[in-house]
Structure formats: structure tokens, C-alpha cells
Protein backbone atom coordinates (compact mmCIF):
# COMPACT_ATOMS: atom_id res chain seq x y z
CA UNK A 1 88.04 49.60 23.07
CA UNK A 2 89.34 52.89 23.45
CA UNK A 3 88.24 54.79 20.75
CA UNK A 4 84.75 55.01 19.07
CA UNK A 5 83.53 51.81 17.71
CA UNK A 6 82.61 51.44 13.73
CA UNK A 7 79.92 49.42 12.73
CA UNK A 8 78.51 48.59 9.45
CA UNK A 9 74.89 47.67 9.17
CA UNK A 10 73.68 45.98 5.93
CA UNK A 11 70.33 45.42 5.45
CA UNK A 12 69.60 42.74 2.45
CA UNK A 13 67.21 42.14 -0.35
CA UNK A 14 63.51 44.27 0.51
CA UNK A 15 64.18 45.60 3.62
CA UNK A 16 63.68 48.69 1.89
CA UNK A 17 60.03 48.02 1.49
CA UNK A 18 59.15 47.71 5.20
CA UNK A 19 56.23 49.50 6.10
CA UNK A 20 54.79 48.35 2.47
CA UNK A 21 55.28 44.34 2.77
CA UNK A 22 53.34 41.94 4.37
CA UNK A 23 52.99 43.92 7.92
CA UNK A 24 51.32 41.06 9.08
CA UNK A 25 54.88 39.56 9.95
CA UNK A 26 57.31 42.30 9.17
CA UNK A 27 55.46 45.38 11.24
CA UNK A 28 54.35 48.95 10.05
CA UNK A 29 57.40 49.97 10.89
CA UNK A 30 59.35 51.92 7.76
CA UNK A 31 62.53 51.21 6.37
CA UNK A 32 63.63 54.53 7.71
CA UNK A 33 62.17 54.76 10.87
CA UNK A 34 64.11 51.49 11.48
CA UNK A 35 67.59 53.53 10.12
CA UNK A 36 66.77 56.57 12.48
CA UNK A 37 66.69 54.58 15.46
CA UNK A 38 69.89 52.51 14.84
CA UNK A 39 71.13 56.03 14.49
CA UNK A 40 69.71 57.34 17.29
CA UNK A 41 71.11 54.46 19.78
CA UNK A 42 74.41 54.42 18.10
CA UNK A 43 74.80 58.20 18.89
CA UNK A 44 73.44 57.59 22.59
CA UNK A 45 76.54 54.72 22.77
CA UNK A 46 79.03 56.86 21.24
CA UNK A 47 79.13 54.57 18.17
CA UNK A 48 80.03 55.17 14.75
CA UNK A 49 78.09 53.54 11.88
CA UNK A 50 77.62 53.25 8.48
CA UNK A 51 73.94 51.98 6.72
CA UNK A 52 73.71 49.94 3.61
CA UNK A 53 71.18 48.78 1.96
CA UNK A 54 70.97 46.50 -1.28
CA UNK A 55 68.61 44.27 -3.07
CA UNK A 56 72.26 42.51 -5.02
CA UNK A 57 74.20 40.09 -3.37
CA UNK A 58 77.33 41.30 -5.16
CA UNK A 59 77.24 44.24 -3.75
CA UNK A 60 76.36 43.38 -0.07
CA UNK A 61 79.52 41.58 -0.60
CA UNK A 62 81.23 44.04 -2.14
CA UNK A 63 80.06 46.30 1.34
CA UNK A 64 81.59 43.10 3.43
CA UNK A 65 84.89 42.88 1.88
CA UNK A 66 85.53 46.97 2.37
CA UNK A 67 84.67 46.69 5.87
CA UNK A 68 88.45 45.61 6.11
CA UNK A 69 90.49 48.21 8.01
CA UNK A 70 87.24 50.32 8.02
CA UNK A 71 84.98 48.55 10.73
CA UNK A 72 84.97 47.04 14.06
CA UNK A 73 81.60 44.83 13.72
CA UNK A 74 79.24 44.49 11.29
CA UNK A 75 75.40 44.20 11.88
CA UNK A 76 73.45 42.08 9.13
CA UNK A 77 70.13 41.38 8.28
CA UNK A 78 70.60 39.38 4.90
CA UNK A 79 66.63 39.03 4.30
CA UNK A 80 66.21 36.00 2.27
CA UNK A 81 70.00 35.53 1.19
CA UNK A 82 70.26 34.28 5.04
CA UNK A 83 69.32 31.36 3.99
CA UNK A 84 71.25 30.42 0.22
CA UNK A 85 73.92 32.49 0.04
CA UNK A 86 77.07 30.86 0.21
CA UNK A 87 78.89 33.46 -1.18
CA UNK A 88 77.71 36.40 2.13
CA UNK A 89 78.89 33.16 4.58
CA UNK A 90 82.47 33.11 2.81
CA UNK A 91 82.26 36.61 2.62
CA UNK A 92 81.70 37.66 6.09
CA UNK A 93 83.87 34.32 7.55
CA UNK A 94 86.66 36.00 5.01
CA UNK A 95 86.83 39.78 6.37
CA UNK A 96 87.52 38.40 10.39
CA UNK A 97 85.34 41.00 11.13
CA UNK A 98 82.78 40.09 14.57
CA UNK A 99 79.00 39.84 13.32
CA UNK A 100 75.41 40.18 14.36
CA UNK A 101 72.73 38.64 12.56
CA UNK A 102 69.47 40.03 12.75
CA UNK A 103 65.78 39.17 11.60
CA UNK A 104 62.86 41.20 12.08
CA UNK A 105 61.01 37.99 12.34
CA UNK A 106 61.52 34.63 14.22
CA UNK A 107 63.03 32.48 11.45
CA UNK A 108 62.83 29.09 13.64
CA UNK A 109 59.05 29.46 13.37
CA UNK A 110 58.35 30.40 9.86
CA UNK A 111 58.42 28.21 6.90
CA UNK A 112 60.67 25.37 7.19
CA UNK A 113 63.03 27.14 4.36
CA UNK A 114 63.40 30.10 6.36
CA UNK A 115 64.67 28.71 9.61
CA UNK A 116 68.01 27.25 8.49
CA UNK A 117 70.30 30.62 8.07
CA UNK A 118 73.79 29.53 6.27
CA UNK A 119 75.21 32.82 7.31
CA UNK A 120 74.77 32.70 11.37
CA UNK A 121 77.35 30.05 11.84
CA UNK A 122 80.22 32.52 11.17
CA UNK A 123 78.58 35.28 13.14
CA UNK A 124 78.96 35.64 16.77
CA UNK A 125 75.33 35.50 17.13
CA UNK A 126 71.96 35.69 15.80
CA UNK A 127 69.48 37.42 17.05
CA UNK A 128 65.43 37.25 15.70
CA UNK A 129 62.45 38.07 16.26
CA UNK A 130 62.12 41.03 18.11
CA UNK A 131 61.19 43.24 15.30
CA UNK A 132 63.42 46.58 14.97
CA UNK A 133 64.91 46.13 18.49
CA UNK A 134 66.66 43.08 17.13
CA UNK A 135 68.62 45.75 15.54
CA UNK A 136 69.15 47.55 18.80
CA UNK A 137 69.79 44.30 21.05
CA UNK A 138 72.12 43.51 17.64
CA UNK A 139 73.94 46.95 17.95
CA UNK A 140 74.49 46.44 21.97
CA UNK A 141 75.35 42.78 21.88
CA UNK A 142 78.09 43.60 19.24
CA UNK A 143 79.42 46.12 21.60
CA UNK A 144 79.53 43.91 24.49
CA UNK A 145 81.69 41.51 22.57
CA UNK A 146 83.92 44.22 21.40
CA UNK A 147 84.43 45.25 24.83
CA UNK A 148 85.55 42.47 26.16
């Protein structure tokens, strides 16, 4: 890739209230401390992104579909839509557009409703439970595959 790379990173429904909700298995970690240091390691790759944030589904898929034209690679963390919504899957399978899934925690060893993700299996990969660096391993994986 010869010029910059633009990613979009959508995070889902109450990743806004990190920091707030049950720390015990999402971390003290902020919603915006998370934000500044996706910001801070895209600027350290020489990466261009966009963050988004929504608690709808509509408009998370609203966010995929303008991706078109606009982005290289989109990094998601759907929260609990990872595991229902149809309509993110058909979104992001629809744009063409490589993707990352992340999750703060380790889905596969949570309750049994949280470890089958309907959205992973049109991403390139998924990557959980590593806490904020998921986003970071996320970010560089993405970058990898866009290098190739």
C-alpha cells in the first residue's frame, strides 16, 4: 500500500461505558483512554482512522455501508450485536471491505451465548481477549493483511 491506510473503527452497543461497567471483566480502562491509544498507534504507523461509536445497530450499519470508497479496513468491536446481528454480518460481508473483530474479553470462555460471534466469519480475523491491546494487535494485524 502506497499511500496512508484508512481505517474505520466502530465500537458497538456500551462500549461507551467502559471504565463504569462491570470492571471485573471489561477493565478500568475508559472509553476514551481506549480511543487515545488507537490514536496514538495509528499516528506512530502512519495510519489514518476514523472512531465511531453507537449504541443502534442501524447506524453501525449505516457507518459500514459508507466505508465504501472511504476505507481500507475496518476494525469492529460489535459488543453484544457480535453475537445476533444478522444484519452487521450482511453488512460488513456486503461493503468487501477487510475486517478485524475485536473483544475486550475472551468470548470462547464466557457464557455459552457469548462465544458464538455471527459476525467473525466474514472478517479476516477475530481477535479477543486481550483487553484494549486487542484493539492495537486488531489495528496491526489489519495492516499486515493490507500489506500484503
Amino acid at each position: 500500500m502506497s499511500s496512508a491506510a484508512k481505517i474505520l473503527v466502530i465500537h458497538g452497543p456500551n462500549l461507551n461505558l467502559l471504565g463504569i461497567r462491570e470492571k471485573d471483566i471489561y477493565g478500568i480502562e475508559t472509553f476514551e483512554s481506549i480511543n487515545k491509544r488507537i490514536k496514538f498507534e495509528a499516528e506512530k504507523l502512519n495510519v489514518q482512522i476514523e472512531i465511531f461509536q453507537s449504541n443502534h445497530e442501524g447506524e453501525i450499519i449505516d457507518k459500514i455501508h459508507s466505508a465504501i470508497d472511504n476505507f481500507d479496513g475496518i476494525l469492529i468491536n460489535p459488543g453484544a450485536l457480535t453475537h445476533y446481528s444478522i444484519a452487521i454480518r450482511d453488512a460488513l460481508k456486503g461493503v468487501n471491505i477487510p475486517a478485524v473483530e475485536v473483544h475486550l474479553s475472551n468470548i470462547h470462555a464466557r457464557e455459552e451465548f457469548r462465544s458464538k460471534s455471527v459476525t467473525a466469519a466474514v472478517c479476516i480475523g477475530q481477535i479477543s481477549g486481550f483487553g484494549s491491546d486487542g484493539y492495537i494487535l486488531g489495528l496491526n494485524a489489519l495492516l499486515m493483511y493490507l500489506n500484503k
